[in-house]
Protein backbone atom coordinates (compact mmCIF):
# COMPACT_ATOMS: atom_id res chain seq x y z
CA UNK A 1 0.00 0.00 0.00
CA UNK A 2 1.03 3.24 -1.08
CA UNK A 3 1.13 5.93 1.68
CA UNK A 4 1.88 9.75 2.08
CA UNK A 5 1.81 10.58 5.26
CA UNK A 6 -1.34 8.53 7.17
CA UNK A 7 -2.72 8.90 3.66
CA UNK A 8 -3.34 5.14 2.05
CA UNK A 9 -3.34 5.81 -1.81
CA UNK A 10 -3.84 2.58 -3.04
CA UNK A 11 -1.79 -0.03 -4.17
CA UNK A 12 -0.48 1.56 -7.35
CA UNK A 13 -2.25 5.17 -7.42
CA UNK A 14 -2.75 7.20 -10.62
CA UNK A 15 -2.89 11.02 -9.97
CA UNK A 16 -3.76 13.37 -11.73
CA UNK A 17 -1.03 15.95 -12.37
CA UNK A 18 -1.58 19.67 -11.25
CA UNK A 19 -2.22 22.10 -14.74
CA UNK A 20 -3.03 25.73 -15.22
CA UNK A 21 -6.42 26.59 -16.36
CA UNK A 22 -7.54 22.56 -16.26
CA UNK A 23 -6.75 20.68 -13.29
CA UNK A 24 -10.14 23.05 -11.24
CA UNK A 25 -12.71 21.37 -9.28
CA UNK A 26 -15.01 20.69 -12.46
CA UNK A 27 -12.50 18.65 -14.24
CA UNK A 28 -11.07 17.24 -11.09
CA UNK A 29 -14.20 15.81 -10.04
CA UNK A 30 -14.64 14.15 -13.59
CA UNK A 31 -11.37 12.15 -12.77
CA UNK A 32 -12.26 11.19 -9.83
CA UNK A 33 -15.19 9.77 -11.18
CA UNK A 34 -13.64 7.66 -13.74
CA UNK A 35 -10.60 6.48 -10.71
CA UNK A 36 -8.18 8.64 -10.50
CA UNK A 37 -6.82 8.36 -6.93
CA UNK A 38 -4.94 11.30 -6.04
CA UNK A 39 -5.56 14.87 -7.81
CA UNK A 40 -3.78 17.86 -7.53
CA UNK A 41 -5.47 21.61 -7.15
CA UNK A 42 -4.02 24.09 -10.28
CA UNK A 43 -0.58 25.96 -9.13
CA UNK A 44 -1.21 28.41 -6.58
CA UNK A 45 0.97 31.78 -5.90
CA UNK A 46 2.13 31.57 -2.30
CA UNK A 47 2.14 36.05 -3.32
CA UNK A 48 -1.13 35.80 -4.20
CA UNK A 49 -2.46 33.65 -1.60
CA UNK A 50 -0.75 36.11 1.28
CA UNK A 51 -2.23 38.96 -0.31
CA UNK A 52 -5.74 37.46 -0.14
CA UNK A 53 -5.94 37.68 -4.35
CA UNK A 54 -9.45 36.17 -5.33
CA UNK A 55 -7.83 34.22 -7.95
CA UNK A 56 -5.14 32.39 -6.01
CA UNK A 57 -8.08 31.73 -2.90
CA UNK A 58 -10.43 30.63 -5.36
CA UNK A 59 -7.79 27.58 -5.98
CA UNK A 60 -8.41 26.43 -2.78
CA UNK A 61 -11.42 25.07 -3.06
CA UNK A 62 -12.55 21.17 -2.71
CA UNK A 63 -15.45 19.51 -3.64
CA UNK A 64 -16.22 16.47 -0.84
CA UNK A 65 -15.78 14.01 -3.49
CA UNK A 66 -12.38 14.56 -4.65
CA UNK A 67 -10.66 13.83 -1.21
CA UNK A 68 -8.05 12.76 -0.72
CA UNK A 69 -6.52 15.71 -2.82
CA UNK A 70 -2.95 17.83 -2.46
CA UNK A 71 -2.97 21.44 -2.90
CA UNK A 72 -0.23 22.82 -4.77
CA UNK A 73 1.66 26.38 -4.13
CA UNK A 74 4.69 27.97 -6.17
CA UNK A 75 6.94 30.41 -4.76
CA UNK A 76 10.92 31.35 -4.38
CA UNK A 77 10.41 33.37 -0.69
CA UNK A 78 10.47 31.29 2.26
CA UNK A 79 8.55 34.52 4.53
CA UNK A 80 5.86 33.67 1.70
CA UNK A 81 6.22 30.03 1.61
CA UNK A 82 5.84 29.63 5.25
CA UNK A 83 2.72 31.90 5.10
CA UNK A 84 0.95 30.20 2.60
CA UNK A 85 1.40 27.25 4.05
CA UNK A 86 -0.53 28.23 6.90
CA UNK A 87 -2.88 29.53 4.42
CA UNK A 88 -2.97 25.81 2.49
CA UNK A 89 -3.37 24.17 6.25
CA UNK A 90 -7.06 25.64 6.74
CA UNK A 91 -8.38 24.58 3.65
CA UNK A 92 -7.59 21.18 5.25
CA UNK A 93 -5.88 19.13 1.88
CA UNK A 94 -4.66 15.59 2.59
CA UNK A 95 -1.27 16.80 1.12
CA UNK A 96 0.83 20.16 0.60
CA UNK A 97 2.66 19.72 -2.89
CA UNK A 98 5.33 22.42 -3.77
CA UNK A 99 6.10 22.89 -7.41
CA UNK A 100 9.54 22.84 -8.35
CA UNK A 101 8.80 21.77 -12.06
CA UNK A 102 6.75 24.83 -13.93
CA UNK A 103 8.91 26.03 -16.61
CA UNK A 104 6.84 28.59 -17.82
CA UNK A 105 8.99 31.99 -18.20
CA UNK A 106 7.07 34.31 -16.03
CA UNK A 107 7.76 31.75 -13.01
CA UNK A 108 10.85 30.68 -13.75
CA UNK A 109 12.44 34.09 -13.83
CA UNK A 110 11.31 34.72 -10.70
CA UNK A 111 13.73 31.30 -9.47
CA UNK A 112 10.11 29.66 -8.61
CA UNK A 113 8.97 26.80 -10.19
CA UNK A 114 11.59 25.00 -12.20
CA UNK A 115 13.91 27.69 -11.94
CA UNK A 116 14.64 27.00 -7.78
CA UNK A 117 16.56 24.04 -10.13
CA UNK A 118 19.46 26.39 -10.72
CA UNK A 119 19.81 26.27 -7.04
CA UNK A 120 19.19 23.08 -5.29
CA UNK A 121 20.87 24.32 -2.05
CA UNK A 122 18.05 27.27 -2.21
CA UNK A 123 15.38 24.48 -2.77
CA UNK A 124 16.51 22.11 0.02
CA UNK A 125 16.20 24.94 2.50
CA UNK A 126 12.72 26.25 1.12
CA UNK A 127 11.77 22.95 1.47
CA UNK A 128 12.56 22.27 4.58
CA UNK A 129 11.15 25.63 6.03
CA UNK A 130 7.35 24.17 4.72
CA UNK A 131 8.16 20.94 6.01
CA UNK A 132 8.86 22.31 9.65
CA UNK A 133 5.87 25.23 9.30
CA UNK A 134 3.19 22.60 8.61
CA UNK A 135 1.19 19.59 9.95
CA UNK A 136 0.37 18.73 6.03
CA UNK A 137 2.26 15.82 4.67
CA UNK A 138 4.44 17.87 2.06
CA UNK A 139 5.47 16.59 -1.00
CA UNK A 140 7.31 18.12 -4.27
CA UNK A 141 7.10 17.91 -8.18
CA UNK A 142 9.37 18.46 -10.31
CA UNK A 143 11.91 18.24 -13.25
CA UNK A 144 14.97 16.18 -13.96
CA UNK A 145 17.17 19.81 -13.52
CA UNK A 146 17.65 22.99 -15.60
CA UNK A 147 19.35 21.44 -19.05
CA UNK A 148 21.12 18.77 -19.87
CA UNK A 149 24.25 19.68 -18.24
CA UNK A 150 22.58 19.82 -15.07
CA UNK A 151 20.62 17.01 -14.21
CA UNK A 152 20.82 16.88 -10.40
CA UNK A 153 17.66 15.14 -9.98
CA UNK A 154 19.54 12.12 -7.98
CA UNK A 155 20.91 14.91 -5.50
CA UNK A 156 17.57 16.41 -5.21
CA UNK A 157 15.81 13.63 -4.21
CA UNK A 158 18.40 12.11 -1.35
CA UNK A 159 17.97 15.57 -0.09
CA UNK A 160 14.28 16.29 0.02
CA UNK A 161 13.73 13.07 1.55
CA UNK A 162 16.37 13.85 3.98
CA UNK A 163 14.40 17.25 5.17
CA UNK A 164 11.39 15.51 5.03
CA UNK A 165 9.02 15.28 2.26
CA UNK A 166 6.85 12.33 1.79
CA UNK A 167 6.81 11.48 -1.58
CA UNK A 168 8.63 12.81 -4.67
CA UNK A 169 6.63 13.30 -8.28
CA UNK A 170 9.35 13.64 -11.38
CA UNK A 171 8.42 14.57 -14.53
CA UNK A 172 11.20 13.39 -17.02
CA UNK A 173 12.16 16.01 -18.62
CA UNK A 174 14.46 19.42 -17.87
CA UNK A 175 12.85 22.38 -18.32
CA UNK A 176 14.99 23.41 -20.89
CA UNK A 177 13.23 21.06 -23.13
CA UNK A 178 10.00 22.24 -21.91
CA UNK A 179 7.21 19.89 -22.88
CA UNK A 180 9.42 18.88 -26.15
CA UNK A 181 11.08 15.70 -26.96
CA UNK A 182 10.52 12.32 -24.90
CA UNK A 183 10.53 12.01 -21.49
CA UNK A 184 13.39 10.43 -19.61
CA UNK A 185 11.81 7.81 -17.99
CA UNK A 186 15.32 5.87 -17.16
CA UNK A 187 16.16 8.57 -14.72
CA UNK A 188 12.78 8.44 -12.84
CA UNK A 189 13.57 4.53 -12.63
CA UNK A 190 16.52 4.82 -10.76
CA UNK A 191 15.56 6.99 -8.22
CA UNK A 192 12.98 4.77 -7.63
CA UNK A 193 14.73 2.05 -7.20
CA UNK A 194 17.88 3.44 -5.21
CA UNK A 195 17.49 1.61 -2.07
CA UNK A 196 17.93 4.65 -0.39
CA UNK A 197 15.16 6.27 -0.97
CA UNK A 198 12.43 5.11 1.04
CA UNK A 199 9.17 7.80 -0.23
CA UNK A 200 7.18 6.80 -3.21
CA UNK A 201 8.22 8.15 -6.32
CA UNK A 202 6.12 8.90 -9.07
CA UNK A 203 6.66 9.25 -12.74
CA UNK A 204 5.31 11.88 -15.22
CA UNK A 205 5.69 12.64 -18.88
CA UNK A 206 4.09 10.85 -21.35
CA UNK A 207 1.62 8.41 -20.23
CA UNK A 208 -1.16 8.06 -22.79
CA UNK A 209 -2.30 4.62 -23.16
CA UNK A 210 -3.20 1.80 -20.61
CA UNK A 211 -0.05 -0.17 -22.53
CA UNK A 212 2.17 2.57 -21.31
CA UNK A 213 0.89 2.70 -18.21
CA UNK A 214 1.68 -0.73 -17.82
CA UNK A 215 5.04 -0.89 -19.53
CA UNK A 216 6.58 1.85 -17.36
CA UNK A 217 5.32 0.39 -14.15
CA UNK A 218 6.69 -2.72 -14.48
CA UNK A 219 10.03 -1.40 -16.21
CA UNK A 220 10.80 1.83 -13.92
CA UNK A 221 9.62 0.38 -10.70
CA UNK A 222 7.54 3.66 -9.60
CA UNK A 223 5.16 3.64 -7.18
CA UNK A 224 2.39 5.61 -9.17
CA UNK A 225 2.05 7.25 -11.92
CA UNK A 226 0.70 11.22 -13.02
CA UNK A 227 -1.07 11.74 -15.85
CA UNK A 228 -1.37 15.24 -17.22
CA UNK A 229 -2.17 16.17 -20.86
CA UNK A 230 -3.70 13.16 -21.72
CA UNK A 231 -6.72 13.52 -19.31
CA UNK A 232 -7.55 16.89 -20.72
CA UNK A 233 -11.19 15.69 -22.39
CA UNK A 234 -10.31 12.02 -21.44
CA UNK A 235 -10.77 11.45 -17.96
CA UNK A 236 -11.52 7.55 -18.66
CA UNK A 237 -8.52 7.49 -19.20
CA UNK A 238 -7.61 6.48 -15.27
CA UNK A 239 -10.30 3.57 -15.97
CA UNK A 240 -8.95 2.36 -18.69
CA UNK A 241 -5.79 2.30 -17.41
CA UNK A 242 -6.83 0.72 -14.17
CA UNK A 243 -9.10 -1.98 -16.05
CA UNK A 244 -5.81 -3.21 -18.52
CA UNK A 245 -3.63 -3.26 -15.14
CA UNK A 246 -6.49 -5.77 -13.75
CA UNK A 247 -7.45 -7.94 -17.30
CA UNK A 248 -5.13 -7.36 -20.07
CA UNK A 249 -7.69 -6.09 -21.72
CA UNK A 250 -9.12 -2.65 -23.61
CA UNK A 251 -11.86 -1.48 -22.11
CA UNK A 252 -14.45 -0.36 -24.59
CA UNK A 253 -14.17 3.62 -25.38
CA UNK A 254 -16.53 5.87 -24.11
CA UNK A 255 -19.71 5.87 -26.25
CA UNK A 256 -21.14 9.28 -27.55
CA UNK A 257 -23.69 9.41 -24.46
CA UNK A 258 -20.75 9.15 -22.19
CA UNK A 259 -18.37 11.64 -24.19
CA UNK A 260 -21.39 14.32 -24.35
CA UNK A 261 -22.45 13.66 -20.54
CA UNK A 262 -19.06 14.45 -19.22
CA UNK A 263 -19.20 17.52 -21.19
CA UNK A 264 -22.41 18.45 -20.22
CA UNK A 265 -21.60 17.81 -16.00
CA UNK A 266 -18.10 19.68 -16.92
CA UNK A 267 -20.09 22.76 -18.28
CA UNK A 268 -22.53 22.83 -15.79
CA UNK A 269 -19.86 22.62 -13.09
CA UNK A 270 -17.92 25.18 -14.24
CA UNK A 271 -21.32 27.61 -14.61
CA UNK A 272 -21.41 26.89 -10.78
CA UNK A 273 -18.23 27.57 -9.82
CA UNK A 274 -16.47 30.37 -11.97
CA UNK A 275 -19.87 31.67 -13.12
CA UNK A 276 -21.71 31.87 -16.24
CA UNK A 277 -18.92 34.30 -18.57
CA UNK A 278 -15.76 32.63 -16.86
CA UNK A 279 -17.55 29.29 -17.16
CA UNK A 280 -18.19 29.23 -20.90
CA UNK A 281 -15.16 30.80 -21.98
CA UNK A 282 -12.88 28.35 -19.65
CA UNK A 283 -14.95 25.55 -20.95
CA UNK A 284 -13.91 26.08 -25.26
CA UNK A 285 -10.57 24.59 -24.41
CA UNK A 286 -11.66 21.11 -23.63
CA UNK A 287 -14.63 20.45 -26.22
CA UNK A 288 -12.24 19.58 -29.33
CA UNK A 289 -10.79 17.13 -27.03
CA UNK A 290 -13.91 15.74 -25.77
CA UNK A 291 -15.09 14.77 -29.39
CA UNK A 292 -11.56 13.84 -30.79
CA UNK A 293 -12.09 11.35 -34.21
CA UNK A 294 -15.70 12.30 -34.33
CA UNK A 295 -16.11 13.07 -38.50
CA UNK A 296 -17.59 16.35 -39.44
CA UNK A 297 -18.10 17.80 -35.92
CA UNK A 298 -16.77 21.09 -37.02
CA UNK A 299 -20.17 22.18 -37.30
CA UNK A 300 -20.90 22.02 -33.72
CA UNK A 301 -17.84 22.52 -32.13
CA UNK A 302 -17.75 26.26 -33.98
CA UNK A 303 -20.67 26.72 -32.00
CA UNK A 304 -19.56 25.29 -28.67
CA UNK A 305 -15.76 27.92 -29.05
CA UNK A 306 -17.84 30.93 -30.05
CA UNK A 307 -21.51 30.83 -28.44
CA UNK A 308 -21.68 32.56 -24.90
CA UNK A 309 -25.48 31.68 -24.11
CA UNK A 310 -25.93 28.37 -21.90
CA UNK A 311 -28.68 27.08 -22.95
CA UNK A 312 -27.87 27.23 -26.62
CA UNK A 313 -24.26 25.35 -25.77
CA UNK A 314 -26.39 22.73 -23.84
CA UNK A 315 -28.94 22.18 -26.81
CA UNK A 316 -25.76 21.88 -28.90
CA UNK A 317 -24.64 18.78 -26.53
CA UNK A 318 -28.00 17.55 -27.16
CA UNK A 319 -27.67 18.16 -30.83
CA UNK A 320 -24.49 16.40 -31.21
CA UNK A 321 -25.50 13.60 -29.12
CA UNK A 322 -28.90 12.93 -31.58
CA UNK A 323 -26.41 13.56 -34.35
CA UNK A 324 -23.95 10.51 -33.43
CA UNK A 325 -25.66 8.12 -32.00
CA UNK A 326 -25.41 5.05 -33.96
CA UNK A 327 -21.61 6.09 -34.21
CA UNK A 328 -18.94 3.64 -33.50
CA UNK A 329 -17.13 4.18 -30.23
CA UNK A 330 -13.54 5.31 -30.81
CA UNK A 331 -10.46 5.40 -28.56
CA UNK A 332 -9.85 8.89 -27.48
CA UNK A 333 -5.94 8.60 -26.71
């Protein structure tokens, strides 16, 4: 059994990796659903959480259903750190994540994210500041290192265990290479299997097929695996994965009922929480993925990226559903 902290996560736990603008309570709670085990709130500014910024507080929220869940702050200041970790405590997560792994520009120049990577002694002590300020379990994502010449993931991870974290999630590549190129799962294997390192390690980069899933787990010896992009419109994808781990076996795709349903809870989710402008426009990104392979669907996904009226997006569902119902199932990945 897989544990963080008092936390049991299963016996081989699929999470769902923190991302900007998707991983929110609507799509979260579609994962769930279809068995992810662990999730991950979106990236959260310790600067904005201190300063009480709607956006940043608004990341804190949990639906019941998505426990057990680990909120996850960025930040380069310890003064902040330690204050939004207090912060993070109240909204009662199972888990505090810190994320050393975003290599987006406007975080990285600010040596947050995967830029603390240029400085693993400045990392270690951050670290180890949140570890001692909380009664969270804390644990850390991030990258292999900065570029190729300085891969210090091995370092990182004897020493983050040493100040205390409680599980270690790697995403194989540096964040020079951004989301480009394959991921270096070889590296992520190691560490997991170095015999001195004693908190679950889990791998990310990659994983978009139940064969995968499979393939890495029993080559590179993790103890879980993240999914990120390839749950954005797919969230049976954790099923699927977790039904080939049990059988061998594909399970069937999700029909067009099932496809247009998720869509349907997703939209009416995000009406509830972001409200009705925030919630359509946030929506737009995930329809093409929803209805991947379907032929022709141009014609309503133009409407579903451009109307702002709920009720007409909603008769759209219902349009598309009518439309493609004696269609063929067809995997999304």
């Amino acid at each position: 059994m897989v544990k963080v902290g008092e936390h049991e996560l299963g016996e081989f736990p699929l999470l769902l990796a923190p991302m900007e603008d998707v991983s929110d309570p609507p799509f979260r709670s579609l994962c769930k659903k279809q068995g992810c085990d662990v999730m991950y709130t979106e990236f959260i500014s310790v600067e904005g959480l201190i300063r009480d910024a709607t956006k940043s507080v608004e990341k804190l929220d949990i639906y019941p259903e998505e426990r057990p869940i680990g909120i996850q702050i960025f930040g380069a200041e310890i003064d902040s750190m330690e204050r939004a970790a207090e912060i993070v405590e109240e909204a009662q997560p199972e888990i505090l994540d810190i994320n050393f792994g975003c290599p987006v520009k406007k975080v990285v120049c600010k040596m947050a994210g995967a830029g603390i990577l240029q400085d693993i002694d400045r990392m270690v002590k951050l670290t180890e500041a949140i570890v001692k300020r909380t009664s969270l379990p804390v644990t850390v994502k991030t990258r292999l290192g900065w570029d190729d010449d300085s891969i210090k993931i091995k370092e990182v991870a004897d020493r983050l265990q040493d100040v205390g974290i409680q599980a270690l999630s790697i995403h194989g590549r540096t964040r020079k290479q951004m989301y480009k190129g394959e991921a270096d799962w070889q590296l992520i294997g190691e560490i997991a299997q170095d015999p001195k390192i004693h908190i679950p390690i889990f791998g990310n980069g990659d994983i978009n097929s139940p064969e995968k899933a499979e393939l890495y787990k029993n080559k590179y010896g993790v103890q879980g695996i993240m999914i990120g992009r390839a749950a954005i419109g797919n969230p049976w994808i954790f099923r699927e994965i977790k039904h080939y781990f049990a059988t061998g076996e594909h399970l069937a795709p999700p029909t067009i009922q099932e496809r247009v349903e998720a869509a349907r809870e997703h939209l009416t989710r995000s009406l509830e929480w972001k409200g009705e402008r925030v919630g359509v426009v946030e929506m737009r990104r995930h329809y093409t993925n929803y209805f991947k392979g379907l032929p022709n669907v141009k014609q309503f996904r133009q409407i579903l990226v451009t109307e702002y009226e709920p009720a007409t997006l909603f008769a759209t569902l219902e349009e598309l559903e009518a439309h493609y119902a004696s269609y063929e199932p067809v995997t999304l990945a």
